[in-house]
C-alpha atoms as a PDB file:
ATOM      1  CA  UNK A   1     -51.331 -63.634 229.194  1.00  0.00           C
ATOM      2  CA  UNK A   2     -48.662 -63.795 226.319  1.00  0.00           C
ATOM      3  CA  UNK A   3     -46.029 -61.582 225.664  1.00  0.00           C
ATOM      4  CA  UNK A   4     -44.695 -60.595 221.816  1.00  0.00           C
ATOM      5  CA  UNK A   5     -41.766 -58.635 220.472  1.00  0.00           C
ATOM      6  CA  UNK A   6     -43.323 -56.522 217.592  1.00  0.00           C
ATOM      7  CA  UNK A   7     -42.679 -54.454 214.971  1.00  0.00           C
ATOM      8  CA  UNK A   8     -39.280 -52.803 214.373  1.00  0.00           C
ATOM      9  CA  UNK A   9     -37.075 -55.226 215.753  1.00  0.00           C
ATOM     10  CA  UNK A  10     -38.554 -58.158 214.481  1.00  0.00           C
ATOM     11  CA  UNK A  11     -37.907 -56.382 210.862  1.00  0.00           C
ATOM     12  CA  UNK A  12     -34.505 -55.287 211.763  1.00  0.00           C
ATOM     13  CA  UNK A  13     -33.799 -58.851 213.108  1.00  0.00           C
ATOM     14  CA  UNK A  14     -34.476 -60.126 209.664  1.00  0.00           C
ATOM     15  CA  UNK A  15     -33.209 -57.563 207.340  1.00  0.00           C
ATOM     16  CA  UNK A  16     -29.867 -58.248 209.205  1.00  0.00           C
ATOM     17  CA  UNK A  17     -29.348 -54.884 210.857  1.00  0.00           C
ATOM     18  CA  UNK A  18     -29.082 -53.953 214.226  1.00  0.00           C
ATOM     19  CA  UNK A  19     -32.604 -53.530 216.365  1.00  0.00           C
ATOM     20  CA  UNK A  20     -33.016 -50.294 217.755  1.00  0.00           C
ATOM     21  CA  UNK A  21     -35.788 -50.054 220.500  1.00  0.00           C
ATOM     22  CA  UNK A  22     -37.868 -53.397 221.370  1.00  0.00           C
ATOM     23  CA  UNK A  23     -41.295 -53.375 221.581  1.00  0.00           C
ATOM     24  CA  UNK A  24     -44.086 -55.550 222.659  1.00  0.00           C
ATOM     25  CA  UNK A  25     -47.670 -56.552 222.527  1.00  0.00           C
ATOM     26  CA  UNK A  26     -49.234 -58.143 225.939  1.00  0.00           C
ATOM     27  CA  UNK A  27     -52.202 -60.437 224.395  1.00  0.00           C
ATOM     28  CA  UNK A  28     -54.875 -61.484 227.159  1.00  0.00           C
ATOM     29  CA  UNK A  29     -54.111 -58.816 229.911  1.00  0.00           C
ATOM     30  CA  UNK A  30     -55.676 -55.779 231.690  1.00  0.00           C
ATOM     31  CA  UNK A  31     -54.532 -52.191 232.089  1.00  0.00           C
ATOM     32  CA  UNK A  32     -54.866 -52.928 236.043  1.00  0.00           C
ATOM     33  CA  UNK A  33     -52.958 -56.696 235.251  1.00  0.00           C
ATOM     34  CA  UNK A  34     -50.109 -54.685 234.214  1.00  0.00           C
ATOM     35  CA  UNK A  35     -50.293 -52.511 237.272  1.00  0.00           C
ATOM     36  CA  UNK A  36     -50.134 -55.212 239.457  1.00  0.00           C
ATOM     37  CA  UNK A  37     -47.354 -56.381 237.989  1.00  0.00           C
ATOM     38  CA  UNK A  38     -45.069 -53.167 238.330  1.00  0.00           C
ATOM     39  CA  UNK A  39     -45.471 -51.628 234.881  1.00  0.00           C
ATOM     40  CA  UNK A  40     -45.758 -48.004 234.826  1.00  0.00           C
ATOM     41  CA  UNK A  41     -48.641 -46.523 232.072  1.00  0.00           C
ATOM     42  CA  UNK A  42     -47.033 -44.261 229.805  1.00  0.00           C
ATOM     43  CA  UNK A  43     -50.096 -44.110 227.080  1.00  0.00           C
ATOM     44  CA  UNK A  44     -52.541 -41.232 226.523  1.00  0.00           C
ATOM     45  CA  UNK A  45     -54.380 -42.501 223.841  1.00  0.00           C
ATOM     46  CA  UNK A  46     -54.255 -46.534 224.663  1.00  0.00           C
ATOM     47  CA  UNK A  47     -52.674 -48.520 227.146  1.00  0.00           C
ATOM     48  CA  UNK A  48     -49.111 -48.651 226.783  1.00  0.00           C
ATOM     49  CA  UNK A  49     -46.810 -49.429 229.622  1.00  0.00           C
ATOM     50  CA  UNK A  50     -42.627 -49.535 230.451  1.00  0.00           C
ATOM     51  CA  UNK A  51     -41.425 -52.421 232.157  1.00  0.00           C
ATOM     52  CA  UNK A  52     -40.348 -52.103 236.164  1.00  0.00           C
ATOM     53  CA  UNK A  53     -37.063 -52.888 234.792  1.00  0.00           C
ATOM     54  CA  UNK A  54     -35.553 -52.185 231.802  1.00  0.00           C
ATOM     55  CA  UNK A  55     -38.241 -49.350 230.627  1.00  0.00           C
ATOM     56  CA  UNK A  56     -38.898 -51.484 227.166  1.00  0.00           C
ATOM     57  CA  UNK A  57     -42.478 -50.102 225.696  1.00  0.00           C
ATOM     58  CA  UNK A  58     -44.985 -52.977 226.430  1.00  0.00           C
ATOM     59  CA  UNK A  59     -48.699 -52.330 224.621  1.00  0.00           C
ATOM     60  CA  UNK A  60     -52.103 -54.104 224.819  1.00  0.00           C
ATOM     61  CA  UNK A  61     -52.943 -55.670 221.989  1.00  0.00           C
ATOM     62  CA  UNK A  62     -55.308 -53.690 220.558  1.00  0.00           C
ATOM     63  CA  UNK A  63     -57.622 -52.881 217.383  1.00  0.00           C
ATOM     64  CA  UNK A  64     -58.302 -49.467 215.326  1.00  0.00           C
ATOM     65  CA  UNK A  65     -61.069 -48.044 214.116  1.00  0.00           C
ATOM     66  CA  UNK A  66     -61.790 -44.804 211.535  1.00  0.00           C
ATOM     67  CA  UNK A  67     -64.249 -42.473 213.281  1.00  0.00           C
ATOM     68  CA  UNK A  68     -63.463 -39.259 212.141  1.00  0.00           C
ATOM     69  CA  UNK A  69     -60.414 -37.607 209.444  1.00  0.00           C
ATOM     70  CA  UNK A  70     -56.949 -37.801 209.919  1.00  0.00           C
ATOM     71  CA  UNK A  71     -54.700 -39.707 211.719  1.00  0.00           C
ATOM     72  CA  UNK A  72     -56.335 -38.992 215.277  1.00  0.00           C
ATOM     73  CA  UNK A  73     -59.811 -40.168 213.668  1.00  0.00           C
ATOM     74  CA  UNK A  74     -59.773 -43.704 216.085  1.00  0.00           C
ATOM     75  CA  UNK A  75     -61.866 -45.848 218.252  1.00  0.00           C
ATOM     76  CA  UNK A  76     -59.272 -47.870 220.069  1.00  0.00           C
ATOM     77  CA  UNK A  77     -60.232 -51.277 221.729  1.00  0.00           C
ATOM     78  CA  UNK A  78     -57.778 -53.027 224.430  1.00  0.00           C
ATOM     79  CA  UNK A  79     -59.970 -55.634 225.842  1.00  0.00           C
ATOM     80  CA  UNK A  80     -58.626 -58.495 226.515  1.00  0.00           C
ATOM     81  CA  UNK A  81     -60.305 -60.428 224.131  1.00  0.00           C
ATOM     82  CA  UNK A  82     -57.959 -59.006 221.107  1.00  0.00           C
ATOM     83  CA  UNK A  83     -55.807 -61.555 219.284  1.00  0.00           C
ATOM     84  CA  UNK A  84     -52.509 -61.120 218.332  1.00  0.00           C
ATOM     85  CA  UNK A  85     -53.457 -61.032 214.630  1.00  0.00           C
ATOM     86  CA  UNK A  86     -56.060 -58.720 215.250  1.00  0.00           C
ATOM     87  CA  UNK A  87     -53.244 -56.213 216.445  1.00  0.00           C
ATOM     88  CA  UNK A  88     -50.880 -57.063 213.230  1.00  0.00           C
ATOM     89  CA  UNK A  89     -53.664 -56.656 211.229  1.00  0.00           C
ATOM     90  CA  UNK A  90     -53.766 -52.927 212.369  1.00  0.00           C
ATOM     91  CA  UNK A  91     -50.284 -52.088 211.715  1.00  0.00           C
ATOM     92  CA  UNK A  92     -49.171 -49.900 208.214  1.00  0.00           C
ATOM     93  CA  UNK A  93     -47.115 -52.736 206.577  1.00  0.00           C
ATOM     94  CA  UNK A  94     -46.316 -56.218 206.170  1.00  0.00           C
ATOM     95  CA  UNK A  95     -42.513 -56.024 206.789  1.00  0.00           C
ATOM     96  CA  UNK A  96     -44.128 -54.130 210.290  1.00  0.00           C
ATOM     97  CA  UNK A  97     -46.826 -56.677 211.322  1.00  0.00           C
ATOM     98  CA  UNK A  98     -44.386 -59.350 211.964  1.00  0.00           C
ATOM     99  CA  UNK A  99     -44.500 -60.939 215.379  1.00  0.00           C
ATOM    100  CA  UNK A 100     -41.875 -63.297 217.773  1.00  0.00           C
ATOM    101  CA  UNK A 101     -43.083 -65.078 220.732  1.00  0.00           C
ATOM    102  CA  UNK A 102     -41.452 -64.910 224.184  1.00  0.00           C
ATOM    103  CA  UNK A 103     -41.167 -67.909 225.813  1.00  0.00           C
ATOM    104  CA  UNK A 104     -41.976 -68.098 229.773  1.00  0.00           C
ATOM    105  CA  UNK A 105     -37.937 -68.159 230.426  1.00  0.00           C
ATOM    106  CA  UNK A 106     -36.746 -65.136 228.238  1.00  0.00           C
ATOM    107  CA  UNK A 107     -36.082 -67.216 224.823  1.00  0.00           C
ATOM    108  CA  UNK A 108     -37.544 -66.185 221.669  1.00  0.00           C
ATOM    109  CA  UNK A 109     -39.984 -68.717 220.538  1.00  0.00           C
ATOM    110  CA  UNK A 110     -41.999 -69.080 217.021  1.00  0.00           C
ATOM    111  CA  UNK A 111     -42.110 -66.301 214.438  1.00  0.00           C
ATOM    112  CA  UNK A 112     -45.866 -65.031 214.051  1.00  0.00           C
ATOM    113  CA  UNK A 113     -46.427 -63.670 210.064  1.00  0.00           C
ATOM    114  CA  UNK A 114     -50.070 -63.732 209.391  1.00  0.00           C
ATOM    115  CA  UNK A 115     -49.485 -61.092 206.133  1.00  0.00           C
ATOM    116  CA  UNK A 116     -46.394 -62.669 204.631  1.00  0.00           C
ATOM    117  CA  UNK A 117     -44.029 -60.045 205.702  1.00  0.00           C
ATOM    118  CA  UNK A 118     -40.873 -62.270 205.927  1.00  0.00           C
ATOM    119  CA  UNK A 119     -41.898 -63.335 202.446  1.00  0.00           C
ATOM    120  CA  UNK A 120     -42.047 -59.358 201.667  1.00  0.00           C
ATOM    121  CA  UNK A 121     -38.746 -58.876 203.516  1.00  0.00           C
ATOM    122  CA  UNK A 122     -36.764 -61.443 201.054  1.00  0.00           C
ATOM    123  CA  UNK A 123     -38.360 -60.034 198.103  1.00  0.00           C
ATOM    124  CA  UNK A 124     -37.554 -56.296 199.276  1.00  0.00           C
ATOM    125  CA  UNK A 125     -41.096 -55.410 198.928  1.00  0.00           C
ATOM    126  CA  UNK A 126     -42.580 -52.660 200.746  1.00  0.00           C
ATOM    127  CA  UNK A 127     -46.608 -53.764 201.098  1.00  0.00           C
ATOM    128  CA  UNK A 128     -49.404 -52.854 203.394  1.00  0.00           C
ATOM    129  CA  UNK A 129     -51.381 -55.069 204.868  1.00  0.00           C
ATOM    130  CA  UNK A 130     -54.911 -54.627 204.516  1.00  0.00           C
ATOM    131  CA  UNK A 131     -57.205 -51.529 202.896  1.00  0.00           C
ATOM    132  CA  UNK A 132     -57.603 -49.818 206.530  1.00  0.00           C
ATOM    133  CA  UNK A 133     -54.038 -48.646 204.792  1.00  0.00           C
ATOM    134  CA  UNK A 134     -56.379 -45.929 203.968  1.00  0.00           C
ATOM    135  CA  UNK A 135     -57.438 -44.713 206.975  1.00  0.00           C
ATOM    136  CA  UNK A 136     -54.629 -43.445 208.530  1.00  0.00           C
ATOM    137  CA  UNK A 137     -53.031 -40.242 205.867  1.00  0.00           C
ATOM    138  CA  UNK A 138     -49.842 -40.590 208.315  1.00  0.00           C
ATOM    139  CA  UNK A 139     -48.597 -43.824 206.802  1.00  0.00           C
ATOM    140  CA  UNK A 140     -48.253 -42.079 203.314  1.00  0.00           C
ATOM    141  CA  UNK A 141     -45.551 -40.285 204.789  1.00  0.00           C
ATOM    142  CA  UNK A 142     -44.380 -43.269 206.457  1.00  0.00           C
ATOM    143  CA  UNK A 143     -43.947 -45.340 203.860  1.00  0.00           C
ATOM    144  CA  UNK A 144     -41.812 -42.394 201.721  1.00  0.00           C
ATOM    145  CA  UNK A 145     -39.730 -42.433 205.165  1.00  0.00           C
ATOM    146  CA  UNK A 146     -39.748 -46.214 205.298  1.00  0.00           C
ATOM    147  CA  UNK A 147     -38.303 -46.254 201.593  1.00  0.00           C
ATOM    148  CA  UNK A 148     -35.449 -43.403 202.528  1.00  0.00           C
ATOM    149  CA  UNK A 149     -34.148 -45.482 204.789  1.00  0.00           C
ATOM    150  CA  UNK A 150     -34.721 -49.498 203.063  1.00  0.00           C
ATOM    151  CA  UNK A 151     -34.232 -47.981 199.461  1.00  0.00           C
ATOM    152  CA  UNK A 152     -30.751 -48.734 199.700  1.00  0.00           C
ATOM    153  CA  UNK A 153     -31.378 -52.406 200.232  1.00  0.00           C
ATOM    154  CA  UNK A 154     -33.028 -52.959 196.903  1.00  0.00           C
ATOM    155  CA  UNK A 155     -36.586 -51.986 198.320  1.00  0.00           C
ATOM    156  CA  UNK A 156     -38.948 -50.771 195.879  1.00  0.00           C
ATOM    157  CA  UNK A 157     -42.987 -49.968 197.014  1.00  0.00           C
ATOM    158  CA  UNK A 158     -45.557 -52.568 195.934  1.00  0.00           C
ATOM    159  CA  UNK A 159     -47.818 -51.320 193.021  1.00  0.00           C
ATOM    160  CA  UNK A 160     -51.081 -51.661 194.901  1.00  0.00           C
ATOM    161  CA  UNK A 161     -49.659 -49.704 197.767  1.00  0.00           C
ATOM    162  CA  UNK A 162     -48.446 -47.034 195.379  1.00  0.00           C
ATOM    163  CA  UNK A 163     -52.265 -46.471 194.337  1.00  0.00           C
ATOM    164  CA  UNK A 164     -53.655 -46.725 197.290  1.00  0.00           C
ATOM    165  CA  UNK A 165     -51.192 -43.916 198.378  1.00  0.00           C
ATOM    166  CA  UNK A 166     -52.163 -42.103 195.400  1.00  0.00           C
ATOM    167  CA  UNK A 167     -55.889 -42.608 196.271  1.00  0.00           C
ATOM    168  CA  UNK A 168     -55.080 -41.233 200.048  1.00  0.00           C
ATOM    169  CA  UNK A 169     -53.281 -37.896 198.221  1.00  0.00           C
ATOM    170  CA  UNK A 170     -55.837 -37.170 196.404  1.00  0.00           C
ATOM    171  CA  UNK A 171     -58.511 -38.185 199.598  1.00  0.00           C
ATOM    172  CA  UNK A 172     -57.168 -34.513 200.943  1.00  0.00           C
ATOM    173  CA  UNK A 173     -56.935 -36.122 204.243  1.00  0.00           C
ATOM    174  CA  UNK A 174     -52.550 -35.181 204.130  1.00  0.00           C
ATOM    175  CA  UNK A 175     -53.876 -31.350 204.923  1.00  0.00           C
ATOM    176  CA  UNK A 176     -55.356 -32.958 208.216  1.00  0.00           C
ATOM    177  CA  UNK A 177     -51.743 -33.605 209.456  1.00  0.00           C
ATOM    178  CA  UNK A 178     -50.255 -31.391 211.814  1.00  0.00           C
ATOM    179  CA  UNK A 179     -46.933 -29.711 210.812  1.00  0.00           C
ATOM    180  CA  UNK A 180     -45.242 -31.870 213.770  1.00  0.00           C
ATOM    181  CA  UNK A 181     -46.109 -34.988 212.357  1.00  0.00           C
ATOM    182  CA  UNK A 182     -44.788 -34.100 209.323  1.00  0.00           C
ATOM    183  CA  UNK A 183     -41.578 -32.926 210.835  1.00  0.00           C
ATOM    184  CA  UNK A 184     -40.975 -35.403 212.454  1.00  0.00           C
ATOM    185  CA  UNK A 185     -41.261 -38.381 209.616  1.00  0.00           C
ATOM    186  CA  UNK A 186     -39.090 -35.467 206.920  1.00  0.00           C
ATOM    187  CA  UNK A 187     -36.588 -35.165 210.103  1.00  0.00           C
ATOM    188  CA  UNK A 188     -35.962 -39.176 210.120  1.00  0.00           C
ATOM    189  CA  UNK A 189     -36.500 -39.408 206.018  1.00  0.00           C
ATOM    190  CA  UNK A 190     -33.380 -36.818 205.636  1.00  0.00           C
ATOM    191  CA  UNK A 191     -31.281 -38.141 208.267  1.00  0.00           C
ATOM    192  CA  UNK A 192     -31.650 -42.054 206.575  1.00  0.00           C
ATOM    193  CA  UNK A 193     -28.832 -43.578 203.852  1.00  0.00           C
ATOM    194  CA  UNK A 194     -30.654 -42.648 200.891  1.00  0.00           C
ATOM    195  CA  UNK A 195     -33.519 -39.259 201.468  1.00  0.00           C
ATOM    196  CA  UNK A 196     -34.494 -39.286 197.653  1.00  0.00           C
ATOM    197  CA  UNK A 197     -36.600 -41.927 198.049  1.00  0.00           C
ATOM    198  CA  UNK A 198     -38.397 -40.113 200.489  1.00  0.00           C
ATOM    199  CA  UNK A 199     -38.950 -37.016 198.000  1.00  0.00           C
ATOM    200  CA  UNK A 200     -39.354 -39.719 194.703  1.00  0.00           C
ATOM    201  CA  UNK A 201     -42.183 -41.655 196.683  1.00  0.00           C
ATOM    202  CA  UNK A 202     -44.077 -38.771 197.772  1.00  0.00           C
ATOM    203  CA  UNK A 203     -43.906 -37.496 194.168  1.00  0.00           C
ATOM    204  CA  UNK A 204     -44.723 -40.415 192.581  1.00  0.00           C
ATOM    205  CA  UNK A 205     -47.895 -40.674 194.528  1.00  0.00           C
ATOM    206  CA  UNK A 206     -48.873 -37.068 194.444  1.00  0.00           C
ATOM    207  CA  UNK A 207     -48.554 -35.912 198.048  1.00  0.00           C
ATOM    208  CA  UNK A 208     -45.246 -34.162 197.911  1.00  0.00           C
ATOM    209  CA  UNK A 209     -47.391 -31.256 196.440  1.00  0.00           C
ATOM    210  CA  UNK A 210     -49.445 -31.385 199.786  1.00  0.00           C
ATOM    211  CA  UNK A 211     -46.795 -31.692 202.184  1.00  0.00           C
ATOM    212  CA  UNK A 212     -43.337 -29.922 200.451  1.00  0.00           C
ATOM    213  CA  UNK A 213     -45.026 -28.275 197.858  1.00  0.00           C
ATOM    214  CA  UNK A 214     -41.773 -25.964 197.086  1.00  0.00           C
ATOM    215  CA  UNK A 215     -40.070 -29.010 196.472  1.00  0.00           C
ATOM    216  CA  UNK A 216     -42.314 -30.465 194.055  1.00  0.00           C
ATOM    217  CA  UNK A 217     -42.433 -27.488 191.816  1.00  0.00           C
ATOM    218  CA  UNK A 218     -38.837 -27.985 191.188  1.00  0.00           C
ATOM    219  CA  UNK A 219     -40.216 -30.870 189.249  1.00  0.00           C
ATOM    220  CA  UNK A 220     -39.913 -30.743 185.702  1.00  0.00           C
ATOM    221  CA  UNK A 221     -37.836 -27.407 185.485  1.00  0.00           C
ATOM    222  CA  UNK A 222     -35.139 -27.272 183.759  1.00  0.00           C
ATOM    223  CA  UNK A 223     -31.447 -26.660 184.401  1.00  0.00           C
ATOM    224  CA  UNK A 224     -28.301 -25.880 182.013  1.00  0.00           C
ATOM    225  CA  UNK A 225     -27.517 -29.634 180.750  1.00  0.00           C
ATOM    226  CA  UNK A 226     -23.379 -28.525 180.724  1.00  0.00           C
ATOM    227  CA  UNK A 227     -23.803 -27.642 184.876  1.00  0.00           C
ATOM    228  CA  UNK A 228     -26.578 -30.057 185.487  1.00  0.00           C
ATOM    229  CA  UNK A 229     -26.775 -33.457 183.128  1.00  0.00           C
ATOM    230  CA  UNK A 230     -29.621 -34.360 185.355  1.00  0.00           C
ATOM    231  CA  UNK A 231     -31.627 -31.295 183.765  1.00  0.00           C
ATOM    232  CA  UNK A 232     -34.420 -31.685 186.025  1.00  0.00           C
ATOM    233  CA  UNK A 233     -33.674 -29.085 189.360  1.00  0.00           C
ATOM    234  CA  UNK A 234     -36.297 -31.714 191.339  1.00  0.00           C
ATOM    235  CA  UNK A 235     -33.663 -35.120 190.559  1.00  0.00           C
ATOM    236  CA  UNK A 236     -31.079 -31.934 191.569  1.00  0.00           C
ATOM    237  CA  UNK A 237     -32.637 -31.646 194.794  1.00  0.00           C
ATOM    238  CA  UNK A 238     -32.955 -34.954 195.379  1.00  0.00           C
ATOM    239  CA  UNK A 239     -29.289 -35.887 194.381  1.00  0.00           C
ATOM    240  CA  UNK A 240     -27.836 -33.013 196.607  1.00  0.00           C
ATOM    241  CA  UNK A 241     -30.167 -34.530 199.668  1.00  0.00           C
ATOM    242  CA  UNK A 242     -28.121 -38.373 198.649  1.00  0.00           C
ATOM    243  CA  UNK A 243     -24.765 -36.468 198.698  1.00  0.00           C
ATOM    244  CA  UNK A 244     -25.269 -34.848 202.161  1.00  0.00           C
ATOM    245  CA  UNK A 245     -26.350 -38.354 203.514  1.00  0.00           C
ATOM    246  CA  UNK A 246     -23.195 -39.562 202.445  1.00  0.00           C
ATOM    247  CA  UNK A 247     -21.203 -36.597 203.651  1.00  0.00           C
ATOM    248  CA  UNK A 248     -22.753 -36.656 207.026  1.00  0.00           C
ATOM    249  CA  UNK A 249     -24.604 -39.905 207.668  1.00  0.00           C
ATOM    250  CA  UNK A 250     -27.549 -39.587 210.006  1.00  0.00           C
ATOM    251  CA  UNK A 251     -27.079 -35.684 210.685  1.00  0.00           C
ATOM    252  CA  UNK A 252     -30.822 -34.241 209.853  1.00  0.00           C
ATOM    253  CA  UNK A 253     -29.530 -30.725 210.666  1.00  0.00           C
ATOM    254  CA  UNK A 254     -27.289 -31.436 207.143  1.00  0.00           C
ATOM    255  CA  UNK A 255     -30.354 -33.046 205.353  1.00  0.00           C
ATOM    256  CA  UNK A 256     -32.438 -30.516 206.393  1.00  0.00           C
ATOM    257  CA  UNK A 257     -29.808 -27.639 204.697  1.00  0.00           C
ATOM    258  CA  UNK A 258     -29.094 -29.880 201.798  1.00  0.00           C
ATOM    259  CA  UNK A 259     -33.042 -29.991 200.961  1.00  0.00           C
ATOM    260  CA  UNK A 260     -33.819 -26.218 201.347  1.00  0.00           C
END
């Protein structure tokens, strides 16, 4: 059995910011391993466990796969038998399927990056990592909320994941996500240092019809040039969203007001 810290804090570790929550992927173990050991299960939908401890998220490693529409369309399997690199080549994005091995005594051990995310990282690329991209409509919305928040770093989304986004809008398969969802990825988008990425990216790929459609007919209308140089009320929108994220950094209640 072999222990990983995943995802998130890996990322974070390299980008230079502060980690928020660690999480980690148990490779060789059992749901009833983990049991014995003092974790507590936590996950509905696969086996996901917080440590006796200190309560840090600790998953099986796992693999996906489509069996229906939407982002609840998944076969999950947790056997024991899946790799590390099968897991990270389940996750959304490169920058996110970025592994660090735990050593026996606590330490941090080698970096794992089977999809070049480090690489990805330096050149402020945001990439996904395979074409099960597709499967999942969630990570359209991800990545737009992904963008809001790395935009500001020089990030800019990788031209094959922009059509394969576009290819996932047009699918239909956004109208399978539930409002909540939705909420909850436009909640983090305007609350991050720069929430016109989020609106620009979901434009730019077509699902910002599907998912704010109010927003996205401000598109292309125009605006008195000696009020509004930008012209366009949708660049309006999103440069109002920018300004509250300046004004109140982090507050979604503020981005929330600022976009409607």
């Amino acid at each position: 059995m072999k222990t990983y810290l995943v995802g998130g804090a890996v990322r974070d570790a390299l980008l230079g910011l502060t980690p928020g929550d660690r999480d980690y992927v148990v490779v060789g173990a059992t749901p009833e391993a983990m049991l014995q050991a003092g974790f507590k299960p936590v996950g509905r939908d696969f086996p996901v466990f917080l440590h006796p401890k200190t309560g840090e998220e600790y998953a099986l490693a796992r693999t996906e796969r489509k069996s229906g529409r939407g982002y609840r369309g998944f076969v999950v399997d947790a056997d024991p038998s899946v790799t590390l690199e099968d897991d990270l080549l389940r996750r959304d994005f490169t920058i996110n399927a970025i592994a660090r091995e735990l050593c026996e005594d606590g330490s941090e051990g080698a970096l794992v990056d089977p999809h070049g995310g480090a690489r990805d990282i330096e050149a402020r690329v945001l990439r996904h990592v395979g074409p099960a991209f597709v499967e999942d409509p969630l990570r359209v919305l991800r990545a737009a909320r992904f963008m809001a928040r790395l935009a500001p770093l020089g990030f800019t989304v990788a031209p094959e994941t922009m059509a394969l986004m576009r290819q996932m809008a047009a699918s239909g398969e956004l109208a399978d996500l539930v409002p909540e969802r939705v909420w909850q990825e436009l909640r983090r988008a305007v609350a991050s240092a720069k929430p016109s990425a989020f609106l620009r990216t979901l434009h730019e790929c077509g699902a910002l019809a599907v998912v704010l459609p109010e927003i996205e007919a401000l598109y292309g209308v125009p605006q008195r040039a000696e009020y509004h140089p930008e012209v366009d009320t949708g660049v309006h929108v999103e440069m109002v969203c920018d300004m509250a994220a300046q004004l109140a950094p982090g507050d979604d209640l503020i981005g929330f007001a600022a976009l409607t």
